[in-house]
N, C-alpha and C. Protein backbone atom coordinates (compact mmCIF):
# COMPACT_ATOMS: atom_id res chain seq x y z
N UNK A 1 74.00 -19.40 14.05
CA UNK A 1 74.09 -18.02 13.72
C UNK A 1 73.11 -17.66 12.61
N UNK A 2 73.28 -18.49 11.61
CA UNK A 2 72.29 -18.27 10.52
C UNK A 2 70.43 -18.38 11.15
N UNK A 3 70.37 -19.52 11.96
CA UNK A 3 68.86 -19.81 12.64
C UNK A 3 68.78 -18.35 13.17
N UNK A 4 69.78 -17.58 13.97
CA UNK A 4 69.85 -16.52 15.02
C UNK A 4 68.66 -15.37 13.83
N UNK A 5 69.75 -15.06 12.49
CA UNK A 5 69.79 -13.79 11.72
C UNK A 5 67.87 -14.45 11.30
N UNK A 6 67.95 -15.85 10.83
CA UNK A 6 66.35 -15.72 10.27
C UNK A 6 65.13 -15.61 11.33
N UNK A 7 65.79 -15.96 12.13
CA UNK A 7 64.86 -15.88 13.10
C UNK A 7 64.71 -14.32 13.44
N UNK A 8 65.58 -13.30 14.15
CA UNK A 8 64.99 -12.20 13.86
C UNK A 8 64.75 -11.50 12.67
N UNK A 9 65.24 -11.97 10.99
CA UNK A 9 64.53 -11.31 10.40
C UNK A 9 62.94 -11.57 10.25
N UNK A 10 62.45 -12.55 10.60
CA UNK A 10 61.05 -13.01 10.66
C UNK A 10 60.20 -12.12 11.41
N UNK A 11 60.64 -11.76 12.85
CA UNK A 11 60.45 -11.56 13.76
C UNK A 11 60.50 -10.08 13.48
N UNK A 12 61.50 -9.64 12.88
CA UNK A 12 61.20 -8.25 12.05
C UNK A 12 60.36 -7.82 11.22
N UNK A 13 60.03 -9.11 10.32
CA UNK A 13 58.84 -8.79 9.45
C UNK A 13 57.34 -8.58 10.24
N UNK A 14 57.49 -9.40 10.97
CA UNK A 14 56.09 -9.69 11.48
C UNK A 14 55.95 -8.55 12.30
N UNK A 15 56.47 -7.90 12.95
CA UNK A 15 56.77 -6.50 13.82
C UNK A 15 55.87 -5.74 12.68
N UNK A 16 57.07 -5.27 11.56
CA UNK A 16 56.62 -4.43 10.41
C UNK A 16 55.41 -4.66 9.68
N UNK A 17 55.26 -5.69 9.76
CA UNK A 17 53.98 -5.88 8.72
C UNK A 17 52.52 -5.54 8.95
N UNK A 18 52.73 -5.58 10.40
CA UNK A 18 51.43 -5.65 11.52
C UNK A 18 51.45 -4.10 11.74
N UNK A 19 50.73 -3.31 10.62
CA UNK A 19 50.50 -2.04 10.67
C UNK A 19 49.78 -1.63 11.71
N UNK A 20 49.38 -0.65 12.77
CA UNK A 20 49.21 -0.22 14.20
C UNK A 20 47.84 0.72 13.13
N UNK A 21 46.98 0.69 13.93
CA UNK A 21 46.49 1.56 13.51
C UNK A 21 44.96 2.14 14.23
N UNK A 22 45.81 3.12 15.10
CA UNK A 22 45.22 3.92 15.70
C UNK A 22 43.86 4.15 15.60
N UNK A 23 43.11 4.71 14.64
CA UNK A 23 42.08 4.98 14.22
C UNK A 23 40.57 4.43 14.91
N UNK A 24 39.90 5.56 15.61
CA UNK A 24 38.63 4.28 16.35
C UNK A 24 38.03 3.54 14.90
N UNK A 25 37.28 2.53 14.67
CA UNK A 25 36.64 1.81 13.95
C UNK A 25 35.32 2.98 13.44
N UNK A 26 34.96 3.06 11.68
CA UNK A 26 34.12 3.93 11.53
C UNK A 26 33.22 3.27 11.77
N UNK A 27 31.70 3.63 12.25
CA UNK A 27 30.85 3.85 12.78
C UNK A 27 29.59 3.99 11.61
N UNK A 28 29.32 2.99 10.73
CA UNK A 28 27.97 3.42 9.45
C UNK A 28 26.80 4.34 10.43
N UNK A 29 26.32 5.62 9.98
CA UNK A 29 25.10 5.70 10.53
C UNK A 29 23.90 4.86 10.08
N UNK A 30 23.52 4.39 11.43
CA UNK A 30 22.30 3.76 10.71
C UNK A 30 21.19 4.66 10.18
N UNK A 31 20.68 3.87 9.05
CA UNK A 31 19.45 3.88 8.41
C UNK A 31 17.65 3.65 8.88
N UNK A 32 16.58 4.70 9.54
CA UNK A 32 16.03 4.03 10.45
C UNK A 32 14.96 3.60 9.14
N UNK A 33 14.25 2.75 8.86
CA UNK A 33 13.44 2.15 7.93
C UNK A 33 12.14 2.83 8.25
N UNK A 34 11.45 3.44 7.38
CA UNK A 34 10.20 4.01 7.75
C UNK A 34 9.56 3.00 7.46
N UNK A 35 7.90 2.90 8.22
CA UNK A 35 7.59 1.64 8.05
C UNK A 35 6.35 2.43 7.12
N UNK A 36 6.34 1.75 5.76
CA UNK A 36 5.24 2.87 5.03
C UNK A 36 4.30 1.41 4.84
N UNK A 37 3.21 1.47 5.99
CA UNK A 37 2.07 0.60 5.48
C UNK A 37 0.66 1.00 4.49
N UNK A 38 0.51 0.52 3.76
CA UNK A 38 -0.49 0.89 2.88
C UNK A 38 -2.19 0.20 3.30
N UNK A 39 -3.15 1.36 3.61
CA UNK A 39 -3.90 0.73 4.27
C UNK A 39 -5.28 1.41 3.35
N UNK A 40 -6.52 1.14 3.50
CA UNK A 40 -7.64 1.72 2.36
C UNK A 40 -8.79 1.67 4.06
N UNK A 41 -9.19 2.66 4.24
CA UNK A 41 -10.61 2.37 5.16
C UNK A 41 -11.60 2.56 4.14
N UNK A 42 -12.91 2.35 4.29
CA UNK A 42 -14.18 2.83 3.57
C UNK A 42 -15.07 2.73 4.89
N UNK A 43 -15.79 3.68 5.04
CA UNK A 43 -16.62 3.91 5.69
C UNK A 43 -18.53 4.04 4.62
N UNK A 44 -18.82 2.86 5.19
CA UNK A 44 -20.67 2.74 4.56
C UNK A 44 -21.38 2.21 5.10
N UNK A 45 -22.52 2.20 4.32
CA UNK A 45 -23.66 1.13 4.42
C UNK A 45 -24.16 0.87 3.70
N UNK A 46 -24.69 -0.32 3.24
CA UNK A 46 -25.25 -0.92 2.62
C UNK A 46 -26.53 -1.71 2.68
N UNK A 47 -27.36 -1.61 2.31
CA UNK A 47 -28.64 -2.16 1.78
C UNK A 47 -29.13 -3.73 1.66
N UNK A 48 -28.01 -4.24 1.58
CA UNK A 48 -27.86 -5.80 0.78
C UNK A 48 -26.66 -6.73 1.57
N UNK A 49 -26.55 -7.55 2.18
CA UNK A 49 -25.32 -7.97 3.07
C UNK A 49 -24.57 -8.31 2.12
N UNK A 50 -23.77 -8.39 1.57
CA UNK A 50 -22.64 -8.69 0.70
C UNK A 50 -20.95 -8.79 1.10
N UNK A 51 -20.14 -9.41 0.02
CA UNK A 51 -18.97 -9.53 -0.13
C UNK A 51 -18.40 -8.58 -0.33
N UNK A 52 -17.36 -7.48 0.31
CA UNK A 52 -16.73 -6.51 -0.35
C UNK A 52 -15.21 -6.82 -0.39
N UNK A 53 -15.07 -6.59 -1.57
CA UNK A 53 -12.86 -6.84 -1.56
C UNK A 53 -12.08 -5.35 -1.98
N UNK A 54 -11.07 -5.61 -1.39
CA UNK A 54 -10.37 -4.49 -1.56
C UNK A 54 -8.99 -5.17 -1.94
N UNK A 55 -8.69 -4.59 -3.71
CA UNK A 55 -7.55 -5.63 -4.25
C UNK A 55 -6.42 -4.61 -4.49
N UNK A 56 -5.38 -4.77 -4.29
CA UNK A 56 -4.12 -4.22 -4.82
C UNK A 56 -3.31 -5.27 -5.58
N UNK A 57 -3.40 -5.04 -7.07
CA UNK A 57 -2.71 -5.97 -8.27
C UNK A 57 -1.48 -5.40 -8.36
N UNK A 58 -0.68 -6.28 -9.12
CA UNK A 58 0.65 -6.23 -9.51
C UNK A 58 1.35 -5.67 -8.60
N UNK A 59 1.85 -5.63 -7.30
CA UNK A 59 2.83 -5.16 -6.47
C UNK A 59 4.24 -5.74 -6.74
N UNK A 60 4.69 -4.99 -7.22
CA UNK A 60 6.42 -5.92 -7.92
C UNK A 60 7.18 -6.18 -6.37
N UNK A 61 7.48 -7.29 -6.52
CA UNK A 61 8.16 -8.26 -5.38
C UNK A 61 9.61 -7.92 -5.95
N UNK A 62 9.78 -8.34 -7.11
CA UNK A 62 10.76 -7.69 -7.82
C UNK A 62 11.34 -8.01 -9.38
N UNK A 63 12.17 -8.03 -10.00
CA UNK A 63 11.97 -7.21 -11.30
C UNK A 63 11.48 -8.63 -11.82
N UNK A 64 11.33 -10.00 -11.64
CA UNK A 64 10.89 -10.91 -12.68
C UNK A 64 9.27 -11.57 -11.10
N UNK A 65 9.21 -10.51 -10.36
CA UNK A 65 7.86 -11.30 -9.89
C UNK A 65 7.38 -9.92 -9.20
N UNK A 66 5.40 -10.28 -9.46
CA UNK A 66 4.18 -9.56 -9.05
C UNK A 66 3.48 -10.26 -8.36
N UNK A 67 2.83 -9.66 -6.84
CA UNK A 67 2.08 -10.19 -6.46
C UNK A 67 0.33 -9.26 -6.26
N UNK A 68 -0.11 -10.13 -5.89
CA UNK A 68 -1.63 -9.30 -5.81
C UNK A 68 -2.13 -9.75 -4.29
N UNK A 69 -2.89 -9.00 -3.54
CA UNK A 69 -3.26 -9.09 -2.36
C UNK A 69 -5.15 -8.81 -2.36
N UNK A 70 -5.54 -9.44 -1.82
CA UNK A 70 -7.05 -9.48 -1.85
C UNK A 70 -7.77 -9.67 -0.27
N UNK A 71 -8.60 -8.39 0.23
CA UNK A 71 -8.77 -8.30 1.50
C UNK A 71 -10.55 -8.58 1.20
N UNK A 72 -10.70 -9.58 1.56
CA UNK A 72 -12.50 -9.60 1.36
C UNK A 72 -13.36 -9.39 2.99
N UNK A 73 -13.81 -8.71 3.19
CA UNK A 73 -14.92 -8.57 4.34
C UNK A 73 -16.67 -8.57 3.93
N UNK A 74 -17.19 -9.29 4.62
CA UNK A 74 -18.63 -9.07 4.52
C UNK A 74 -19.27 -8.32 5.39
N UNK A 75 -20.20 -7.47 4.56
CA UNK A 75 -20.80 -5.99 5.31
C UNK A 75 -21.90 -6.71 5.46
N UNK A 76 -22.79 -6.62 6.60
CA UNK A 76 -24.65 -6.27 6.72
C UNK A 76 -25.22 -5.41 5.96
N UNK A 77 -26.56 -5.14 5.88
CA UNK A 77 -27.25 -4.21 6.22
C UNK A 77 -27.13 -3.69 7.70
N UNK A 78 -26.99 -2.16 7.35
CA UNK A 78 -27.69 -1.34 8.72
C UNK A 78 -27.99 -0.16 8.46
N UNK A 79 -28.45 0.62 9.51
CA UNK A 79 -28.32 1.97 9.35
C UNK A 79 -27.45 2.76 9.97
N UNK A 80 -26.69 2.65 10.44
CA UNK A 80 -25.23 3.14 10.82
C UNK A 80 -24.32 2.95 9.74
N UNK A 81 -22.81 4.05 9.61
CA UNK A 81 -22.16 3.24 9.12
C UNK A 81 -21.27 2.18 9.41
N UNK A 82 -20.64 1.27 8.92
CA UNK A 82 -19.64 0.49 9.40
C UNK A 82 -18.36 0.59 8.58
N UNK A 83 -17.88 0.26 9.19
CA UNK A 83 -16.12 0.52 8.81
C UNK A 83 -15.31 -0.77 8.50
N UNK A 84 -14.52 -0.69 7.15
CA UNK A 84 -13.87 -1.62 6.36
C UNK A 84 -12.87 -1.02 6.39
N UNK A 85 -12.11 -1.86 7.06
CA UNK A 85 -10.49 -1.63 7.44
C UNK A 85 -9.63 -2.58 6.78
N UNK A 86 -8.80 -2.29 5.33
CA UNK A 86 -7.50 -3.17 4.78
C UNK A 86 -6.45 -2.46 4.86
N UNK A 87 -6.10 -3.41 5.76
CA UNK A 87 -4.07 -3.07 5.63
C UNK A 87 -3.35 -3.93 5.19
N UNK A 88 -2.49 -3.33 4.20
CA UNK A 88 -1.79 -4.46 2.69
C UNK A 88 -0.50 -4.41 3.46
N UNK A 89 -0.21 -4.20 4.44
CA UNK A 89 1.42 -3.81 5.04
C UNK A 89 2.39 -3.14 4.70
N UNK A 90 3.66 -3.19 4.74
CA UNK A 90 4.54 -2.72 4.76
C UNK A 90 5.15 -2.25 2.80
N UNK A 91 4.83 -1.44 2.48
CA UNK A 91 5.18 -0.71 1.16
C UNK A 91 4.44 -1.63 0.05
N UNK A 92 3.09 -2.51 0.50
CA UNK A 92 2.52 -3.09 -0.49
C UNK A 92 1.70 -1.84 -1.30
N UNK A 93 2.08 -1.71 -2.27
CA UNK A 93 1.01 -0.34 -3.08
C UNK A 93 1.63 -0.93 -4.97
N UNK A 94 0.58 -0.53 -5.42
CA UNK A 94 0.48 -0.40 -6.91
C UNK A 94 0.00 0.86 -7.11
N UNK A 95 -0.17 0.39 -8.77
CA UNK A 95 -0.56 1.49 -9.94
C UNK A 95 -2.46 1.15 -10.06
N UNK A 96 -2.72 -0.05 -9.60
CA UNK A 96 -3.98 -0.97 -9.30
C UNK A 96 -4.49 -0.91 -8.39
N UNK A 97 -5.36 -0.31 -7.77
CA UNK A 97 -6.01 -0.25 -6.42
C UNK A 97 -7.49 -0.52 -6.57
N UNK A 98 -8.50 -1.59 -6.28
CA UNK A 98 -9.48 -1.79 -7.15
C UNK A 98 -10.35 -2.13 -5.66
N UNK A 99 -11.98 -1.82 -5.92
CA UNK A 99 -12.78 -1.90 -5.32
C UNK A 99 -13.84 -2.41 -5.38
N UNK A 100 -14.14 -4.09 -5.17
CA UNK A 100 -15.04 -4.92 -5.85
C UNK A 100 -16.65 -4.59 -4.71
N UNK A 101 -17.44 -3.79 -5.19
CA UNK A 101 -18.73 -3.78 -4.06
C UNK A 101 -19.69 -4.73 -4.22
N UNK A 102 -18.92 -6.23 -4.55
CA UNK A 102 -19.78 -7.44 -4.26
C UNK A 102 -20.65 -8.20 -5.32
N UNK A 103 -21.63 -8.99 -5.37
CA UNK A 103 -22.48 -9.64 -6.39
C UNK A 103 -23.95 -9.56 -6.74
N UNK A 104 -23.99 -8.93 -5.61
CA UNK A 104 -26.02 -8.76 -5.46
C UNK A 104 -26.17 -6.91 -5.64
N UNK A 105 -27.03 -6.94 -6.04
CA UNK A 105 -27.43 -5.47 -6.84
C UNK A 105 -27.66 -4.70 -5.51
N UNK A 106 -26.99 -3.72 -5.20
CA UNK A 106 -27.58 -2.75 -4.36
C UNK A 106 -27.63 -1.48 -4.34
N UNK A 107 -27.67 -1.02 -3.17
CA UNK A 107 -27.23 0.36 -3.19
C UNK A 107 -26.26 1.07 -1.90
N UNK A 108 -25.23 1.44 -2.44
CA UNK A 108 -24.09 1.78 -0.84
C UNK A 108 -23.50 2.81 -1.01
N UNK A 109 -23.80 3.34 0.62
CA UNK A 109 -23.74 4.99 0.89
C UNK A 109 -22.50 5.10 2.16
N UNK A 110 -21.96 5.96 1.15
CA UNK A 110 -20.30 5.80 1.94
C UNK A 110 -20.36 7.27 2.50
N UNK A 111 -20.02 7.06 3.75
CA UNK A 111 -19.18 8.27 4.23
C UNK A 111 -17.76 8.68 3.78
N UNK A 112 -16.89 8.54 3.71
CA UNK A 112 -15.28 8.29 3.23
C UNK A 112 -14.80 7.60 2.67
N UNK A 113 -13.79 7.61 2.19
CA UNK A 113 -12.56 6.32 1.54
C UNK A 113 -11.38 7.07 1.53
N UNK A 114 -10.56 6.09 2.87
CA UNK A 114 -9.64 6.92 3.25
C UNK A 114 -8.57 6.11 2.51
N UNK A 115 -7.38 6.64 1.86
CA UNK A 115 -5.97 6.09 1.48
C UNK A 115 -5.02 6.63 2.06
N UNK A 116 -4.28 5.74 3.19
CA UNK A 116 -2.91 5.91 3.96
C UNK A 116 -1.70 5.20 3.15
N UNK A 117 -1.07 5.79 3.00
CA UNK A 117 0.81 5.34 2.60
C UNK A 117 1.59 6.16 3.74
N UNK A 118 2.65 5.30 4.47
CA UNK A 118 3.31 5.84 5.15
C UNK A 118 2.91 7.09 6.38
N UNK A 119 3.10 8.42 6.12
CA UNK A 119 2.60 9.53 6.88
C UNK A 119 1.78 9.94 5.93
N UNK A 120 1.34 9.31 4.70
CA UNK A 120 0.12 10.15 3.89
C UNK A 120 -0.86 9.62 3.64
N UNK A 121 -1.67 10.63 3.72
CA UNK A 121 -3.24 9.88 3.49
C UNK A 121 -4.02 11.29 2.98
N UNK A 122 -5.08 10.60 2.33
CA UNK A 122 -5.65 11.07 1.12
C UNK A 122 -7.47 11.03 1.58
N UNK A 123 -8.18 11.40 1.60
CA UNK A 123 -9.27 11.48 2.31
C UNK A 123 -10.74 11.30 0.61
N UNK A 124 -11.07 10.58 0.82
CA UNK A 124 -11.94 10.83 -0.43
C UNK A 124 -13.44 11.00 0.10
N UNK A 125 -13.76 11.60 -0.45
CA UNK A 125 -15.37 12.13 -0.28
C UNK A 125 -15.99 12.40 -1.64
N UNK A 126 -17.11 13.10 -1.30
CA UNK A 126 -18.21 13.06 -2.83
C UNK A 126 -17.40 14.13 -3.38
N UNK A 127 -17.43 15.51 -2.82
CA UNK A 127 -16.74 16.22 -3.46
C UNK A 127 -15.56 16.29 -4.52
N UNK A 128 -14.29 15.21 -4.23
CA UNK A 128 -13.38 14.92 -4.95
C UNK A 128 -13.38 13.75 -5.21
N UNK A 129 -14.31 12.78 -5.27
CA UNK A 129 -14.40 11.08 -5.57
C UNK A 129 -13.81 11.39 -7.44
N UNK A 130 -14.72 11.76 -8.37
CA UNK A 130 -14.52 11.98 -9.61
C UNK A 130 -12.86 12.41 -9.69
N UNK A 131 -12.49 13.67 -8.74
CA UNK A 131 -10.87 14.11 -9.45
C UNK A 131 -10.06 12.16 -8.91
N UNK A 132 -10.41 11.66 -7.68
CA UNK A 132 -9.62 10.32 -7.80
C UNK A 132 -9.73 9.03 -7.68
N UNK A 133 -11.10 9.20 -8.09
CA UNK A 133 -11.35 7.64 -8.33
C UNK A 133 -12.33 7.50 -9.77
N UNK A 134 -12.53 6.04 -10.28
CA UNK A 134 -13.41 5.67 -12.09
C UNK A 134 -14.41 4.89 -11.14
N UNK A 135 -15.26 4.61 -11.88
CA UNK A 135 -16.13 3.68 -11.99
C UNK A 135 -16.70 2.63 -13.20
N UNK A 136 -16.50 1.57 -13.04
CA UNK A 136 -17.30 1.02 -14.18
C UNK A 136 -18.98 1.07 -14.58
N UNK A 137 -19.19 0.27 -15.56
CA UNK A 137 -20.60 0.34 -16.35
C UNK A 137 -21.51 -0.32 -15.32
N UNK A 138 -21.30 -0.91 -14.26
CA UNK A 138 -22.20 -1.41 -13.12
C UNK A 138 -22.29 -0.25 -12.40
N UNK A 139 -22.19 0.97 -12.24
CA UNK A 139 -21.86 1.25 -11.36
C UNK A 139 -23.10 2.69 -11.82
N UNK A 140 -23.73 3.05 -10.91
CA UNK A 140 -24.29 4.83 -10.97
C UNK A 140 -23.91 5.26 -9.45
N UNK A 141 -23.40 6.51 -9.96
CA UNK A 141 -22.83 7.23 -8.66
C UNK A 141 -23.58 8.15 -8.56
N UNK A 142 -23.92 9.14 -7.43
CA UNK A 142 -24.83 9.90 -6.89
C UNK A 142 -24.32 10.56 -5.93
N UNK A 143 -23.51 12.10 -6.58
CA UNK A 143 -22.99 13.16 -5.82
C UNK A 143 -23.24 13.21 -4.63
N UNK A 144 -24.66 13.93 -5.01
CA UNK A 144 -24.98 14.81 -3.81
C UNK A 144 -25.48 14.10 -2.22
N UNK A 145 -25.48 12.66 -2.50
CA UNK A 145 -25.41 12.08 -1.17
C UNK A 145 -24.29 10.90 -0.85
N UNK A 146 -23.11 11.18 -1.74
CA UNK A 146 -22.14 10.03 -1.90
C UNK A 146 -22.90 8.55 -2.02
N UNK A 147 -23.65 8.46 -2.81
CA UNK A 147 -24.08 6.97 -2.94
C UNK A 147 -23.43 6.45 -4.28
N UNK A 148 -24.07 4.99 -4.28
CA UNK A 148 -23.52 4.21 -5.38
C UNK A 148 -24.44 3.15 -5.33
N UNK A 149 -25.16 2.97 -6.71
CA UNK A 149 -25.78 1.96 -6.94
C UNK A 149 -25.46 1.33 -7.74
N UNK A 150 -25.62 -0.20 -7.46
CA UNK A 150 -24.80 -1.13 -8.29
C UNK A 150 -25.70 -1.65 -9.15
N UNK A 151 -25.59 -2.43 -10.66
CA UNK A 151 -26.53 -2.67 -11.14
C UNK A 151 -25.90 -3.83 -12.24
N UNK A 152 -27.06 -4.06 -12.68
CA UNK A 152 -26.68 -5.70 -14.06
C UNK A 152 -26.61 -4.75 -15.21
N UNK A 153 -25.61 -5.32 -16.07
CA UNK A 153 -25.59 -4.75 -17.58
C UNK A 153 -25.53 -6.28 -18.20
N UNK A 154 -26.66 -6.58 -18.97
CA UNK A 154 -26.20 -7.30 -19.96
C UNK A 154 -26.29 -8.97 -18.93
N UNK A 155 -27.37 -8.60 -17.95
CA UNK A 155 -27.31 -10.11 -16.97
C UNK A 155 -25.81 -10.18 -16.69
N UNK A 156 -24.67 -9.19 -16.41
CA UNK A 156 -23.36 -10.00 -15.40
C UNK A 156 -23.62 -8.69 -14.70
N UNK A 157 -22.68 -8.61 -13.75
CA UNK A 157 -23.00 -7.89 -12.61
C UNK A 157 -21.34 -7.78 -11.73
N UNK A 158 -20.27 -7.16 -12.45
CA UNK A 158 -19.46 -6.92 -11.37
C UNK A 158 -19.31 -5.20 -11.22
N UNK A 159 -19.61 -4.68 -10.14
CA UNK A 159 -19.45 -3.47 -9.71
C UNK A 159 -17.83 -2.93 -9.26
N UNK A 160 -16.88 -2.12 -9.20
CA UNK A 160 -16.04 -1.75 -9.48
C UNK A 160 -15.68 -0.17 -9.48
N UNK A 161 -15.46 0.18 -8.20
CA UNK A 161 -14.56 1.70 -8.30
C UNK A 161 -13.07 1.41 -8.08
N UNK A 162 -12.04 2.33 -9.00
CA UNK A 162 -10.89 1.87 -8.38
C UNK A 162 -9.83 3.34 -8.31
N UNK A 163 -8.84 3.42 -8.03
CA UNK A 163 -8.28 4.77 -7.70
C UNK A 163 -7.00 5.30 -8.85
N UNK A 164 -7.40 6.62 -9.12
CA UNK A 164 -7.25 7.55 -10.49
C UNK A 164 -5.52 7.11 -10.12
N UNK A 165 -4.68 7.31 -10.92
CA UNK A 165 -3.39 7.87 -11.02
C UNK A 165 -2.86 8.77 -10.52
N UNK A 166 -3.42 9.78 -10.44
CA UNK A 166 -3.41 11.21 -9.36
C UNK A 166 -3.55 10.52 -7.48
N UNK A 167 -4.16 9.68 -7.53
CA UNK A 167 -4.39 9.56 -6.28
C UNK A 167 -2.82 8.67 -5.64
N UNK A 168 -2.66 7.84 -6.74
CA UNK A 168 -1.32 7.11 -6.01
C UNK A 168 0.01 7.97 -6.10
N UNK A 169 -0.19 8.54 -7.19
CA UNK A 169 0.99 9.57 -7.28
C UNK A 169 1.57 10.79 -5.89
N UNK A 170 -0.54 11.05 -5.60
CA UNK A 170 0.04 12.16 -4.54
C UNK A 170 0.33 10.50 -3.19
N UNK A 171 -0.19 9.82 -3.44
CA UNK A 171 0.46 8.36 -1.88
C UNK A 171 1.99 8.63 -2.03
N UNK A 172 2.37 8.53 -2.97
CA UNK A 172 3.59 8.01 -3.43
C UNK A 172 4.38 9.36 -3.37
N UNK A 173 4.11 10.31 -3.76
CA UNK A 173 4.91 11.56 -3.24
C UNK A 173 5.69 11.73 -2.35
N UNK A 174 7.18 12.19 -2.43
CA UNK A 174 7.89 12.35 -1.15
C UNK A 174 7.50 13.79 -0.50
N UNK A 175 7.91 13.78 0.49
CA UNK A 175 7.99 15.11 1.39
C UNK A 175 9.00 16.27 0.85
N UNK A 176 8.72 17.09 0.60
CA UNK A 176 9.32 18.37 -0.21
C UNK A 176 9.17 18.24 -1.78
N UNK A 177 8.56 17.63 -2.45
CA UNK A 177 8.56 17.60 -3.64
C UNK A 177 7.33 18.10 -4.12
């Protein structure tokens, strides 16, 4: 009699305990990941066959590590232009965007320098090169036909344009802001 009573009070609990519950299962909306690749074209030519790199420093991996990415292509001479295509991937971008035009003294005449982030891109030409991009002491620039001649100071020789603050800011800009 006693086995009888514990046995259905068990059997009661376990009834009761086992809350029912109706409810379909919620449903997270997913999140679709934009894929924001960071990419630099330059469109030129050059005079001198050389090394060109296209560096993006300090990309925080995260809060105790930086990495740096370095895209080197070698240009000809021609008289056409040719096209230098770096893509750093998926949300690689800094505050550092640097433009090494090689070791041998020349002279290089760019059509463009395009900067893509995500759906944005930034178009540089002679007209607005100065509002977003510097140049170093190797470097003489020449408006009115977008050129750039590279040169020795002092017997060393690294040439160097790299991109203003304004320029990553508007990359980095969201949509409605």
């Amino acid at each position: 009699m006693i086995m009888n009573r514990i046995t259905v009070f068990i059997i009661t609990l376990v009834l009761f305990s086992c809350a029912r519950n109706n409810k379909a299962p919620e449903i997270e909306p997913q999140k679709l990941e934009t894929k924001e690749d960071f990419e630099i074209v330059l469109e030129l030519k050059t005079s001198v066959e050389d090394d060109f790199k296209v560096l993006v420093n300090n990309i925080e991996v995260d809060e105790f590590q930086k990495k740096n990415i370095q895209i080197v292509e070698a240009i000809p001479p021609s008289t056409g232009f040719e096209k230098l295509k770096a893509n750093f991937g998926n949300k690689n971008i800094s505050n550092f965007i640097l433009i090494n035009l090689g070791k041998k003294e020349k002279e290089v005449e760019f059509n463009f320098i395009t900067f893509k982030y995500g759906q944005k891109s930034i178009v540089v030409d002679a007209n607005n090169f100065d509002e977003f991009m510097r140049y170093n002491k190797f470097v003489s620039f020449k408006k009115d036909n977008f050129t750039i001649e590279t040169k020795k100071v002092d017997n060393k020789h690294n040439p160097v344009i790299s991109a203003k603050r304004i320029l990553i800011n508007k990359l980095l800009q969201k949509e409605g802001n």
